[in-house]
C-alpha atoms as a PDB file:
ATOM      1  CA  UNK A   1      54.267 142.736 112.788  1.00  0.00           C
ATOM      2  CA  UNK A   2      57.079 142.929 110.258  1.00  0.00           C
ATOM      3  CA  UNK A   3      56.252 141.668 106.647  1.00  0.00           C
ATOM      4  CA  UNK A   4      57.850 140.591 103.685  1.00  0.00           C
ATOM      5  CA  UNK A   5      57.268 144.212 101.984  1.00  0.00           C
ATOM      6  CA  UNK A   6      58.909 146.309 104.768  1.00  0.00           C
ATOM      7  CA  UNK A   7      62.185 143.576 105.019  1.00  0.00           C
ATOM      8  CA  UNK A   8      62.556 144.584 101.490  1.00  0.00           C
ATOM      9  CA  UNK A   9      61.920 148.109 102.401  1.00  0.00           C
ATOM     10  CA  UNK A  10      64.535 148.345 104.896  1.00  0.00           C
ATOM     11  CA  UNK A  11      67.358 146.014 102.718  1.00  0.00           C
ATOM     12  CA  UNK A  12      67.005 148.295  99.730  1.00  0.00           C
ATOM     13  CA  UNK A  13      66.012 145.417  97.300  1.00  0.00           C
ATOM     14  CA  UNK A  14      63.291 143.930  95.554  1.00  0.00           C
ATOM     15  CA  UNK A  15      60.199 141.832  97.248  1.00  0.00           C
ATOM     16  CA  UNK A  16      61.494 139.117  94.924  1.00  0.00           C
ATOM     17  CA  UNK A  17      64.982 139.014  96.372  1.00  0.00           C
ATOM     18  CA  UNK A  18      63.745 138.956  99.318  1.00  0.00           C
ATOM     19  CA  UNK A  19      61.598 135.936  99.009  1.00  0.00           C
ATOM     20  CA  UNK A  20      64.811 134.035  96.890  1.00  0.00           C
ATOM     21  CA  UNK A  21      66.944 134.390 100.531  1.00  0.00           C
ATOM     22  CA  UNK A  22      63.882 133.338 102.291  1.00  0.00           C
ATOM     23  CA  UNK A  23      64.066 129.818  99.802  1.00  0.00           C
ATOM     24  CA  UNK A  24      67.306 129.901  99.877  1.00  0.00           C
ATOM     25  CA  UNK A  25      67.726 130.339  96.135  1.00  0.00           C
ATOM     26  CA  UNK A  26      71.292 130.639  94.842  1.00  0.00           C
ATOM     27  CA  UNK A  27      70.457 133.544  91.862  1.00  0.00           C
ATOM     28  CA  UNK A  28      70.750 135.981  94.527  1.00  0.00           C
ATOM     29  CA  UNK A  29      74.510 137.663  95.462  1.00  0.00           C
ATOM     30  CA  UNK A  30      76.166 137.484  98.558  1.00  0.00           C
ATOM     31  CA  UNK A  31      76.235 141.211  99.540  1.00  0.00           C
ATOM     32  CA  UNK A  32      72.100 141.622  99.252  1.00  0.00           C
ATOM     33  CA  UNK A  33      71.777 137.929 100.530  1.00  0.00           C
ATOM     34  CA  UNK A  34      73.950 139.152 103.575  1.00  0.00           C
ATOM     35  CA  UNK A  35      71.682 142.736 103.696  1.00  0.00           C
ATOM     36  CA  UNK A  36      68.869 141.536 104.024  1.00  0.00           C
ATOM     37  CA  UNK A  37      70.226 138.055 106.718  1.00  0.00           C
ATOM     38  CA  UNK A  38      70.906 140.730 108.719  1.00  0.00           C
ATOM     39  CA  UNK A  39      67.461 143.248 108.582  1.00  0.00           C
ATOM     40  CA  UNK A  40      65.321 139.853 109.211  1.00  0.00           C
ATOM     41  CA  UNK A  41      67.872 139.340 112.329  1.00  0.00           C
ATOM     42  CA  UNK A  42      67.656 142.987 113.639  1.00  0.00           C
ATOM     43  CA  UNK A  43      63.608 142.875 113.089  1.00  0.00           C
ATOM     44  CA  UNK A  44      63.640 139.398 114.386  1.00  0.00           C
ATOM     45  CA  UNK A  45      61.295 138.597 111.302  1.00  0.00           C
ATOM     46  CA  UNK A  46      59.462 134.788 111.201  1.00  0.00           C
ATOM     47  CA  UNK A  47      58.697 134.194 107.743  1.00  0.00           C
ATOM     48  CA  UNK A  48      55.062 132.347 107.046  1.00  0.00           C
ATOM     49  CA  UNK A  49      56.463 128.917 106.588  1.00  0.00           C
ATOM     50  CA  UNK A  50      52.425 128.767 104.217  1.00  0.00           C
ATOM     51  CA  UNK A  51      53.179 132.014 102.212  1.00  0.00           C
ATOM     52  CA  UNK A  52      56.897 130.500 101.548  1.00  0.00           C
ATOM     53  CA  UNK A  53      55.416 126.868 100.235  1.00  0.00           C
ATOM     54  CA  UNK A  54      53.231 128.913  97.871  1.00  0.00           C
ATOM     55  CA  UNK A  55      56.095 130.759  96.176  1.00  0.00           C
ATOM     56  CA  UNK A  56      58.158 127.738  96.067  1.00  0.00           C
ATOM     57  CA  UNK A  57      55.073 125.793  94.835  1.00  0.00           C
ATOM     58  CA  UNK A  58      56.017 122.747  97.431  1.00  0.00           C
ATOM     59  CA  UNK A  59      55.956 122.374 101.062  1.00  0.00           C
ATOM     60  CA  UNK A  60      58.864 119.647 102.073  1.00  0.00           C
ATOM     61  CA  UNK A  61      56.815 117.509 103.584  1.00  0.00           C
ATOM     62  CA  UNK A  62      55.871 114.208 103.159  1.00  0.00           C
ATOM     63  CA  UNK A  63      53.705 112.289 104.631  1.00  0.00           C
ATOM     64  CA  UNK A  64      53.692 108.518 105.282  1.00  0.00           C
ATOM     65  CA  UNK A  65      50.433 106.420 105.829  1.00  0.00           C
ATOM     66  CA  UNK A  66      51.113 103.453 108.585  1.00  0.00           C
ATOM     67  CA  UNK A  67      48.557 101.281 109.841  1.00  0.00           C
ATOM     68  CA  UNK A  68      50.293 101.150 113.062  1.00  0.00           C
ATOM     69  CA  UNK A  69      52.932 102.893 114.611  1.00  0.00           C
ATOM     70  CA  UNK A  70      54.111  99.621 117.325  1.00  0.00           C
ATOM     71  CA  UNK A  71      54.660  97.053 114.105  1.00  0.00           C
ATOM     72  CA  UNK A  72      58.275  96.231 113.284  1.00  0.00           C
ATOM     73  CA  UNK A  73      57.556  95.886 109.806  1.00  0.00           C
ATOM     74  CA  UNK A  74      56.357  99.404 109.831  1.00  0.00           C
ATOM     75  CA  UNK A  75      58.168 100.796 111.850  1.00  0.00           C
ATOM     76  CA  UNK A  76      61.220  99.434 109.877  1.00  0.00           C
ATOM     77  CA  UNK A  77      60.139 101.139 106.540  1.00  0.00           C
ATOM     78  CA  UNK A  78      59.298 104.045 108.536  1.00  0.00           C
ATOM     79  CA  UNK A  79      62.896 104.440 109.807  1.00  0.00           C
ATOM     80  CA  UNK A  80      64.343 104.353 106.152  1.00  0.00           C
ATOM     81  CA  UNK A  81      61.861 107.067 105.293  1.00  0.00           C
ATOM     82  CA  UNK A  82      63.357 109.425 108.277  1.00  0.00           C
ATOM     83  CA  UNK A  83      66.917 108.342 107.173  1.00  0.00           C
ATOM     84  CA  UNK A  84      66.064 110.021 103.782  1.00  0.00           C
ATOM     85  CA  UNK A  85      64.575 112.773 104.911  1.00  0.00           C
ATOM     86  CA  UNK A  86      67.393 114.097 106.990  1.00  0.00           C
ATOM     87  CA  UNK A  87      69.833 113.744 104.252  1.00  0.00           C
ATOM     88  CA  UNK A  88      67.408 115.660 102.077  1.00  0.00           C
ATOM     89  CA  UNK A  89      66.204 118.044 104.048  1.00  0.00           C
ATOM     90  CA  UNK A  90      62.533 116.928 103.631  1.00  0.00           C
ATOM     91  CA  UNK A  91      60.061 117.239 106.772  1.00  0.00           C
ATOM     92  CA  UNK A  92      58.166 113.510 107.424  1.00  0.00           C
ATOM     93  CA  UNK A  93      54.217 113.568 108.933  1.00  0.00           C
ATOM     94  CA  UNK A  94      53.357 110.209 110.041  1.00  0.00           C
ATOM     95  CA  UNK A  95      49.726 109.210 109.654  1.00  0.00           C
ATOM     96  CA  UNK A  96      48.298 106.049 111.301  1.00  0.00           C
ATOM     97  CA  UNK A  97      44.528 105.032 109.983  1.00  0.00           C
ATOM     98  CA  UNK A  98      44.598 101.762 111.945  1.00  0.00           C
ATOM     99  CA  UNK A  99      43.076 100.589 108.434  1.00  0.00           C
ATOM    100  CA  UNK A 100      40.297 102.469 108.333  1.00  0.00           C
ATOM    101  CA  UNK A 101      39.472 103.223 104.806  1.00  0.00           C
ATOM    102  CA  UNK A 102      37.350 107.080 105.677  1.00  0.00           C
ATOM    103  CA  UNK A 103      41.178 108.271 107.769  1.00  0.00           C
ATOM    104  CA  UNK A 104      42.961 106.858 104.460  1.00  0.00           C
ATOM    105  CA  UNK A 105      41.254 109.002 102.203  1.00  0.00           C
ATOM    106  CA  UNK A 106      41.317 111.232 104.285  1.00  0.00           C
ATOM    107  CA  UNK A 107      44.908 111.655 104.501  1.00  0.00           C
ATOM    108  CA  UNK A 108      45.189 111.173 100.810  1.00  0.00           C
ATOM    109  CA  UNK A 109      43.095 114.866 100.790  1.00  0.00           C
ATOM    110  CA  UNK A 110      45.953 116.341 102.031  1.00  0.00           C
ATOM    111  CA  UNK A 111      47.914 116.188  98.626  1.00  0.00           C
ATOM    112  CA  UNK A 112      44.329 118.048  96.887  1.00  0.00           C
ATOM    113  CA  UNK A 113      44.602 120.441  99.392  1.00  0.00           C
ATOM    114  CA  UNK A 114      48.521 121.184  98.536  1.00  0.00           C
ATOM    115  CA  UNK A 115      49.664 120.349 102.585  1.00  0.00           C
ATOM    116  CA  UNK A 116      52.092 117.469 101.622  1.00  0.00           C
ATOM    117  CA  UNK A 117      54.150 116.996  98.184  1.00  0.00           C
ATOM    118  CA  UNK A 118      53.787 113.530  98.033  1.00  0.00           C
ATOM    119  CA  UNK A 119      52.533 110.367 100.149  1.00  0.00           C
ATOM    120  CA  UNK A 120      54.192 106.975 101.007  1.00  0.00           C
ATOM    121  CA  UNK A 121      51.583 103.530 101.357  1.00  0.00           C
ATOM    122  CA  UNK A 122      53.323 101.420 103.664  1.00  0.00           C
ATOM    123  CA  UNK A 123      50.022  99.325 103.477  1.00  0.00           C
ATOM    124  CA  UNK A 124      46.631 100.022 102.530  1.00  0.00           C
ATOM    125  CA  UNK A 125      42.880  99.317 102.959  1.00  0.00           C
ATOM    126  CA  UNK A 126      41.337 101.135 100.599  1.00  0.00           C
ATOM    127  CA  UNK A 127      41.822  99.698  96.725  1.00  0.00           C
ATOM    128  CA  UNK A 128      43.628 101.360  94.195  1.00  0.00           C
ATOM    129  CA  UNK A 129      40.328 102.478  92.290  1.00  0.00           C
ATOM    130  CA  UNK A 130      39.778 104.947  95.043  1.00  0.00           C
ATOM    131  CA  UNK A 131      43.515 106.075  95.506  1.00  0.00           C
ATOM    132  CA  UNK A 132      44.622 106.499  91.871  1.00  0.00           C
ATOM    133  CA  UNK A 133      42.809 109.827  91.161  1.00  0.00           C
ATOM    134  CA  UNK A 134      44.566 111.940  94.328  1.00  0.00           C
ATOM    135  CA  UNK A 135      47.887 110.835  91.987  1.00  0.00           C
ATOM    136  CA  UNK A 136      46.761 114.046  90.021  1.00  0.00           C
ATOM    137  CA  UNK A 137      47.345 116.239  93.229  1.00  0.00           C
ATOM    138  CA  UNK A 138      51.094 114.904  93.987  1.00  0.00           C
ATOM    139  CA  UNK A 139      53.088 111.839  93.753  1.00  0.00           C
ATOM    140  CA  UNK A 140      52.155 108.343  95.294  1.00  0.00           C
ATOM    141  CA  UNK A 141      54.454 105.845  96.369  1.00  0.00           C
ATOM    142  CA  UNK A 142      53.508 102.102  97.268  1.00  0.00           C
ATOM    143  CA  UNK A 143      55.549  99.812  99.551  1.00  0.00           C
ATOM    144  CA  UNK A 144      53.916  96.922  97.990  1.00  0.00           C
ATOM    145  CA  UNK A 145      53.934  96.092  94.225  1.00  0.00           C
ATOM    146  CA  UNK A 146      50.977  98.217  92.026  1.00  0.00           C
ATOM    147  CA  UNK A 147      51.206  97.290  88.382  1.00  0.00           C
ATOM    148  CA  UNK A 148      49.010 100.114  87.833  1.00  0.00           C
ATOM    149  CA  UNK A 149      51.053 103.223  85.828  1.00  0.00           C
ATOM    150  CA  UNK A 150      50.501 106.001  88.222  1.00  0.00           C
ATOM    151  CA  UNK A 151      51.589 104.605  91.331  1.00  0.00           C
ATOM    152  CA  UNK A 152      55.631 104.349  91.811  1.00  0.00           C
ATOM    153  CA  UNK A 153      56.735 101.061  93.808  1.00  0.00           C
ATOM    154  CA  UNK A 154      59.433 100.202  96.597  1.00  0.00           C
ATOM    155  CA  UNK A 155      58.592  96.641  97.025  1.00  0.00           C
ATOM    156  CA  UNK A 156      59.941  93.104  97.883  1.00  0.00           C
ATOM    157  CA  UNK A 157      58.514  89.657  96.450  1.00  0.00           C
ATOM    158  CA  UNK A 158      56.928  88.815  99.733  1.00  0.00           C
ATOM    159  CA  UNK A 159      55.418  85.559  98.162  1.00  0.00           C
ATOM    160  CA  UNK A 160      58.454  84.712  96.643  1.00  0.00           C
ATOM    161  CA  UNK A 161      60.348  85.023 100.462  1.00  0.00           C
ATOM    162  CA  UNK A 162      57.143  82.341 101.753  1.00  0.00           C
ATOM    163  CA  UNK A 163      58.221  79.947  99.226  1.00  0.00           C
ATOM    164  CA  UNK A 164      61.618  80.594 100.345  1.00  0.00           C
ATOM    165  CA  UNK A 165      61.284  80.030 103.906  1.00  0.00           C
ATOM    166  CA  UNK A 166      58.687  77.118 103.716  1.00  0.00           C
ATOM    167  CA  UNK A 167      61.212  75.152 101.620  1.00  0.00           C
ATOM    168  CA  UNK A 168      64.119  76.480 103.766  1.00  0.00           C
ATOM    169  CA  UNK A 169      62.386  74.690 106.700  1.00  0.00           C
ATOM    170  CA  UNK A 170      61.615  71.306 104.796  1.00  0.00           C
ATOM    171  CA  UNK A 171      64.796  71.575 103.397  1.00  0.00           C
ATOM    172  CA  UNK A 172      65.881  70.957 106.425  1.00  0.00           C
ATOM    173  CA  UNK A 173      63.823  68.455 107.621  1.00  0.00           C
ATOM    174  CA  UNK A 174      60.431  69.668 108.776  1.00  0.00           C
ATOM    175  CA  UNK A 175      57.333  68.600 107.316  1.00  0.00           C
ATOM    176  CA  UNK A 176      54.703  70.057 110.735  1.00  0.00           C
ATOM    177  CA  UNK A 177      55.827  73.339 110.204  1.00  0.00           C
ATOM    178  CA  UNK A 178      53.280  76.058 112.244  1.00  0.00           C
ATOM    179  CA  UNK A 179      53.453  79.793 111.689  1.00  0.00           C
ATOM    180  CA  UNK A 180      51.989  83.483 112.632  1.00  0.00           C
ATOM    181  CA  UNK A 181      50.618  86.772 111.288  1.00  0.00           C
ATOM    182  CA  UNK A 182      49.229  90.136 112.286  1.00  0.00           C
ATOM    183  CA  UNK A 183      46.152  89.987 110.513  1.00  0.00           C
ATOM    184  CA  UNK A 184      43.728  87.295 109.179  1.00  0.00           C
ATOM    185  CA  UNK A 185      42.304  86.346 105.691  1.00  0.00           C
ATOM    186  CA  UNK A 186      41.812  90.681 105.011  1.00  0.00           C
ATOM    187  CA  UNK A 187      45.175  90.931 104.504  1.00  0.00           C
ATOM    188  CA  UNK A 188      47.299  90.207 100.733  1.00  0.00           C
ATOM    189  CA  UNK A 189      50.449  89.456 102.744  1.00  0.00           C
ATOM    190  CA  UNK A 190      48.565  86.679 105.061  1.00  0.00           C
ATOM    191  CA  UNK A 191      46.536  85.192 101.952  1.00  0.00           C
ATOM    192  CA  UNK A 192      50.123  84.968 100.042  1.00  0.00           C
ATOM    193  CA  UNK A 193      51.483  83.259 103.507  1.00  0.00           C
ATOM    194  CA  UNK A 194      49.164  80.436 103.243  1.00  0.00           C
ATOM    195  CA  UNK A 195      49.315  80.510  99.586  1.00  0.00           C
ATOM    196  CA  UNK A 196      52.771  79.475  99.593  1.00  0.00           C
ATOM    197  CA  UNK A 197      52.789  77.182 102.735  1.00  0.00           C
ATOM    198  CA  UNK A 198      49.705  74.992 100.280  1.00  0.00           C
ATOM    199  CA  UNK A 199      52.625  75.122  97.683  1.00  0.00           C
ATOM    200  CA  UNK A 200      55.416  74.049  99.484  1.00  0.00           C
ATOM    201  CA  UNK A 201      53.553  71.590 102.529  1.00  0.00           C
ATOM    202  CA  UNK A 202      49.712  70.789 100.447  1.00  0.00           C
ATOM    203  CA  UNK A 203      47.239  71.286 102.370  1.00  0.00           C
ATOM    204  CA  UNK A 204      47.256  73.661 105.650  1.00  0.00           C
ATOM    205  CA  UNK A 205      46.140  72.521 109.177  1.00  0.00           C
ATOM    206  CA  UNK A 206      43.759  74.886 110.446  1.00  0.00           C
ATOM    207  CA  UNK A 207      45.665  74.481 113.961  1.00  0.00           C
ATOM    208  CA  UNK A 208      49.397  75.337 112.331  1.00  0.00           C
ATOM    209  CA  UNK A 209      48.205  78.722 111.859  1.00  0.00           C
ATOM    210  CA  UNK A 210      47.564  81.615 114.585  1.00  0.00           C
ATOM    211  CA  UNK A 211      47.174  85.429 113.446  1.00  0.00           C
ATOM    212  CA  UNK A 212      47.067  88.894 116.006  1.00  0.00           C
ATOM    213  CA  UNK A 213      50.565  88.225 116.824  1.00  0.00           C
ATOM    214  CA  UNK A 214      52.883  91.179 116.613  1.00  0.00           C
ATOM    215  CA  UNK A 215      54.345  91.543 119.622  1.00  0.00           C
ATOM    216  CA  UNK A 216      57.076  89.481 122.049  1.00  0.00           C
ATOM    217  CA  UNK A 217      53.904  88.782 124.444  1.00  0.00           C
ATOM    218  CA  UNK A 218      51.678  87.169 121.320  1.00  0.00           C
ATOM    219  CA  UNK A 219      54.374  84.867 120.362  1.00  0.00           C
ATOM    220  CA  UNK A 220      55.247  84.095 124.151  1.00  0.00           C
ATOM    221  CA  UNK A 221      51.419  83.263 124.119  1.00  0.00           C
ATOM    222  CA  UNK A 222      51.208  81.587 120.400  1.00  0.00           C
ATOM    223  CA  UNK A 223      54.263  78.536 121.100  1.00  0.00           C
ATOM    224  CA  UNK A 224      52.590  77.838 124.082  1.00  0.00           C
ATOM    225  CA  UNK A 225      49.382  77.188 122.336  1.00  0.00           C
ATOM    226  CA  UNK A 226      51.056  75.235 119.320  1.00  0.00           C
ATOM    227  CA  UNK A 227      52.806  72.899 121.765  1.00  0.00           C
ATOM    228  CA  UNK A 228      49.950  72.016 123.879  1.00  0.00           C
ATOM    229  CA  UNK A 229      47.690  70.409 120.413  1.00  0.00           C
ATOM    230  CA  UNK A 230      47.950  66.843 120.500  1.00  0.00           C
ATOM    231  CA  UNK A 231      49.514  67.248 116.869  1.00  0.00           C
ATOM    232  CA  UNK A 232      52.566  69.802 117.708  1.00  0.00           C
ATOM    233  CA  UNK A 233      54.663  71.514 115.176  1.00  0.00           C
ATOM    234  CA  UNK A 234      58.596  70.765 114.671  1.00  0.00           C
ATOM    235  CA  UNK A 235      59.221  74.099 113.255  1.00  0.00           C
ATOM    236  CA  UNK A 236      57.102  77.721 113.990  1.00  0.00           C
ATOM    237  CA  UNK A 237      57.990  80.419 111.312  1.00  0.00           C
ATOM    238  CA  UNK A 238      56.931  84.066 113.087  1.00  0.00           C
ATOM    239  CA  UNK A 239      55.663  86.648 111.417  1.00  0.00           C
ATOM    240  CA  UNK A 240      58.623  88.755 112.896  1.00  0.00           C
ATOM    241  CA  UNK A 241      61.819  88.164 115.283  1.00  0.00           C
ATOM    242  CA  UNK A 242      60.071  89.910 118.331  1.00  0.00           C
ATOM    243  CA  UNK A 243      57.482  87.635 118.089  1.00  0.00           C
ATOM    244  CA  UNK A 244      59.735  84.786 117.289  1.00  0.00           C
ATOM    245  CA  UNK A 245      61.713  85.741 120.747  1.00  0.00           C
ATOM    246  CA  UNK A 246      58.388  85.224 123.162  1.00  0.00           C
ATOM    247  CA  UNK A 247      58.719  81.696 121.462  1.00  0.00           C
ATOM    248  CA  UNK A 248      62.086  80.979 121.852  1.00  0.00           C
ATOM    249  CA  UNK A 249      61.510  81.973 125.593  1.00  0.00           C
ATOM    250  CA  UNK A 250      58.552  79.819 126.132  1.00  0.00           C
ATOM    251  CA  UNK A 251      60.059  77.156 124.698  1.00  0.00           C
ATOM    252  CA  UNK A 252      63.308  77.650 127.356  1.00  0.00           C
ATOM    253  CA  UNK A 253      60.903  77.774 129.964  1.00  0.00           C
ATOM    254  CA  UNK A 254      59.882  74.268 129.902  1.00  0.00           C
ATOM    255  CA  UNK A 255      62.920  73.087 129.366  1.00  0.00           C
ATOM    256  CA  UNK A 256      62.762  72.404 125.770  1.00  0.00           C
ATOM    257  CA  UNK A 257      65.455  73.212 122.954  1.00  0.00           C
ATOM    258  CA  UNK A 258      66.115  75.015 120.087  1.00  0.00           C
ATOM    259  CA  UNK A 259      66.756  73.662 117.645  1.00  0.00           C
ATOM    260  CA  UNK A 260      66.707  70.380 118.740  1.00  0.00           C
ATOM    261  CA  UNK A 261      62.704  70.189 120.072  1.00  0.00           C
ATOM    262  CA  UNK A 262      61.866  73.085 117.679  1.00  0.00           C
ATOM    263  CA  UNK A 263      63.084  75.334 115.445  1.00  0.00           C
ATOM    264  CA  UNK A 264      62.008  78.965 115.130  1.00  0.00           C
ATOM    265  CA  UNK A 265      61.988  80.982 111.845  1.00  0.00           C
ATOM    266  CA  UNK A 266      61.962  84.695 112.360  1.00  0.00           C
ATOM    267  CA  UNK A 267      61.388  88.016 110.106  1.00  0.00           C
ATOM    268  CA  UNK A 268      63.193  91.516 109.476  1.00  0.00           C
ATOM    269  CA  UNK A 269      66.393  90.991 111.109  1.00  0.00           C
ATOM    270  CA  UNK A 270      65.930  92.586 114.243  1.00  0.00           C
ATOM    271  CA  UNK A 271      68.312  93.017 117.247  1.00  0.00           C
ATOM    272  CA  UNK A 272      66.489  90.660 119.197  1.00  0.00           C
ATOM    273  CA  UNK A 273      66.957  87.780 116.767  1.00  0.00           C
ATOM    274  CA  UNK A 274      70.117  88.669 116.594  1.00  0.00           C
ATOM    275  CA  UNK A 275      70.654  88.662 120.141  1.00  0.00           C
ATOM    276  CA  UNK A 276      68.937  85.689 120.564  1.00  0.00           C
ATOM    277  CA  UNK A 277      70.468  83.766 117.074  1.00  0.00           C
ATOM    278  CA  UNK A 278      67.567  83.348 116.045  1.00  0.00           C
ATOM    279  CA  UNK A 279      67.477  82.769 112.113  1.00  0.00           C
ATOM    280  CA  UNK A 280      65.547  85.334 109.988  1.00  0.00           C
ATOM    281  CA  UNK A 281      63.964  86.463 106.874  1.00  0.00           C
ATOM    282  CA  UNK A 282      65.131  89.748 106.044  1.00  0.00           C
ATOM    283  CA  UNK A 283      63.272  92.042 103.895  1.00  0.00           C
ATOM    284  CA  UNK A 284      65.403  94.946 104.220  1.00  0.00           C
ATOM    285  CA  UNK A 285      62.465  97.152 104.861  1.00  0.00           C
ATOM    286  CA  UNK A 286      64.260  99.692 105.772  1.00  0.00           C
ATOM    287  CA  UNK A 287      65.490 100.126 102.328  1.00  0.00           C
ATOM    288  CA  UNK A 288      62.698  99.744 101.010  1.00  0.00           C
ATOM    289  CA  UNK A 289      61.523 103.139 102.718  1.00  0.00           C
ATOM    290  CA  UNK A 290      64.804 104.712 101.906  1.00  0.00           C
ATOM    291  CA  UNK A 291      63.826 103.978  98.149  1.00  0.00           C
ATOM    292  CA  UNK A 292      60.341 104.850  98.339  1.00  0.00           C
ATOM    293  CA  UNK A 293      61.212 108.408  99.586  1.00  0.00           C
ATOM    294  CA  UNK A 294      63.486 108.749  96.802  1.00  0.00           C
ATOM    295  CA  UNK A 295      60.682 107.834  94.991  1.00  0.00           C
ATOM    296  CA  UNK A 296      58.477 110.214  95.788  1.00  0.00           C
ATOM    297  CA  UNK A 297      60.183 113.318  96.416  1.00  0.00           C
ATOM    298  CA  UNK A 298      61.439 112.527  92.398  1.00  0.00           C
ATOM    299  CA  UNK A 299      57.833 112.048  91.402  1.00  0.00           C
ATOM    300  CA  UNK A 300      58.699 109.075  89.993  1.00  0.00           C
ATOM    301  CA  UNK A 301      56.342 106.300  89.050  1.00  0.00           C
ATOM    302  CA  UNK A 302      58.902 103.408  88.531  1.00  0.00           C
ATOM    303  CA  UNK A 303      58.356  99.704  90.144  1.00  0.00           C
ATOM    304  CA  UNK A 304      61.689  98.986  92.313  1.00  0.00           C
ATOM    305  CA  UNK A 305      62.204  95.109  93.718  1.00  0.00           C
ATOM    306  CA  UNK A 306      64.385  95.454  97.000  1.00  0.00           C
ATOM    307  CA  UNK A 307      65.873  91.799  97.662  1.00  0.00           C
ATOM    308  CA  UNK A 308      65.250  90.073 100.483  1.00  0.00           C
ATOM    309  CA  UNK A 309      67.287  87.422 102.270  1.00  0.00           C
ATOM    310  CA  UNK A 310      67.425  84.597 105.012  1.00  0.00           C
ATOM    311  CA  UNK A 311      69.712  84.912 107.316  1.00  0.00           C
ATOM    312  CA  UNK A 312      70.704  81.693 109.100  1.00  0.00           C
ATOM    313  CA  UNK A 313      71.765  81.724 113.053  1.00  0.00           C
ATOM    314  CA  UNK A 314      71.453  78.700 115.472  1.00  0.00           C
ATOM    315  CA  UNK A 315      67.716  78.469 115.634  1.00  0.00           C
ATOM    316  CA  UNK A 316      67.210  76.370 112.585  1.00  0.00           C
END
């Protein structure tokens, strides 16, 4: 099989020139750039894509750890990662761990063992004690706020957006106000959730709250819970707009309205809400990927607040 030696061989030039048209490195001239294009075409030569990384010192790739790949909130930030990529020319490995703290770490070994140049934390499970050292193998991005110096940050103010939407809805008149989330008490964003409902309400009613709802089924599933309690909620903020349209179906399906019998509070802006007018808290997640891959492809380590907005439709 052809190597990198006989290419050179052939072309008349140097081992070194060789490898600088291989990377694409512009210190070479166009006659021995076009020489040697066309000895690797006539020998039909595949350069190690491993060998190539080494001399560059960096392999393009970046990889992104996601708890799950069927979350819009994920899947959002995910998106604004690929966006980047693309325009950068950067190669993306996704890697789900379900939050399992062993498949975190052991995804974080990939920057020791020099097969990604940097990893993205959409969320994580493990706690920054045990991440922080593998920030001396390549960069590490957050997409939640670390004040801690080594870790760069593409973040919104999520508890700042509860308060937000709480007062939003008894602003505007609710005081039962019911809501949803992925995960339970394990997770920061659900114990800020409740946090800020106890600020803006006082104290929470164990029934106003349901969790393992990410999907238009769960919140199909959750209204229809909610409005069969003897005490029922006037207003149901869901922990995302697909889940907030299985509600706003429910609630058509017996006849009810919305706004009128309930109002429905949605998150990230989705097409569904949209189609739907459903009103929505938008944390532009998908910028906040776009930003963290900017992030970490500059090896920077600087804290970044994305804004995040409510969007009102006819559902409030």
């Amino acid at each position: 099989m052809t190597n990198i030696n006989e290419i050179a061989k052939m072309a008349g030039v140097s081992v070194t020139t060789v490898s600088r048209v291989l990377n694409n490195h512009k210190y070479v001239s166009e006659e021995k750039r076009a020489i040697v294009l066309k000895v690797i075409d006539e020998m039909n030569y595949t350069p190690n894509k491993n060998a190539i990384d080494l001399i560059r010192g960096e392999t393009r790739m970046i990889g992104v750890i996601i708890p799950y790949n069927n979350n819009q909130a994920f899947d959002q930030m995910l998106h604004g990662v690929l966006n980047q990529s693309v325009e950068k020319d950067y190669s993306v490995t996704v890697l789900p761990t379900k939050y399992n703290k062993d498949k975190e770490i052991e995804y974080l070994s990939m920057l020791k063992n020099k097969l990604l140049d940097g990893i993205i934390i959409t969320s994580r499970t493990n706690n920054w004690e045990s991440i922080i050292p593998y920030t001396n193998y390549g960069s590490v991005v957050s997409c939640e706020y670390s004040n801690h110096p080594e870790i760069g940050c593409s973040y919104i103010d999520r508890y700042a957006s509860y308060l937000d939407a709480f007062q939003y809805l008894k602003d505007k008149g609710h005081i039962k106000v019911a809501f949803t989330t992925v995960r339970g008490m394990e997770s920061m964003s659900t114990r800020q959730l409740i946090a800020a409902y106890k600020e803006v309400f006082g104290e929470l009613q164990s029934e106003f709250y349901l969790s393992d709802c990410s999907r238009f089924e769960d919140g199909y599933n959750a209204v229809r819970k909610l409005l069969s309690q003897k005490t029922k909620p006037t207003a149901i903020y869901a922990n995302g707009d697909e889940v907030a349209g299985g509600m706003y179906q429910y609630v058509q399906s017996i006849n009810m309205r919305v706004p009128d019998d309930i109002a429905i509070l949605g998150q990230e802006n989705q097409p569904i809400g949209v189609g739907m007018g459903i009103s929505s808290v938008d944390h532009q997640l998908i910028k906040v990927g776009e930003q963290a891959f900017d992030l970490v492809i500059n090896k920077s380590r600087q804290k970044i607040q994305i804004p995040y907005r409510i969007i009102e439709r006819s559902s409030i």
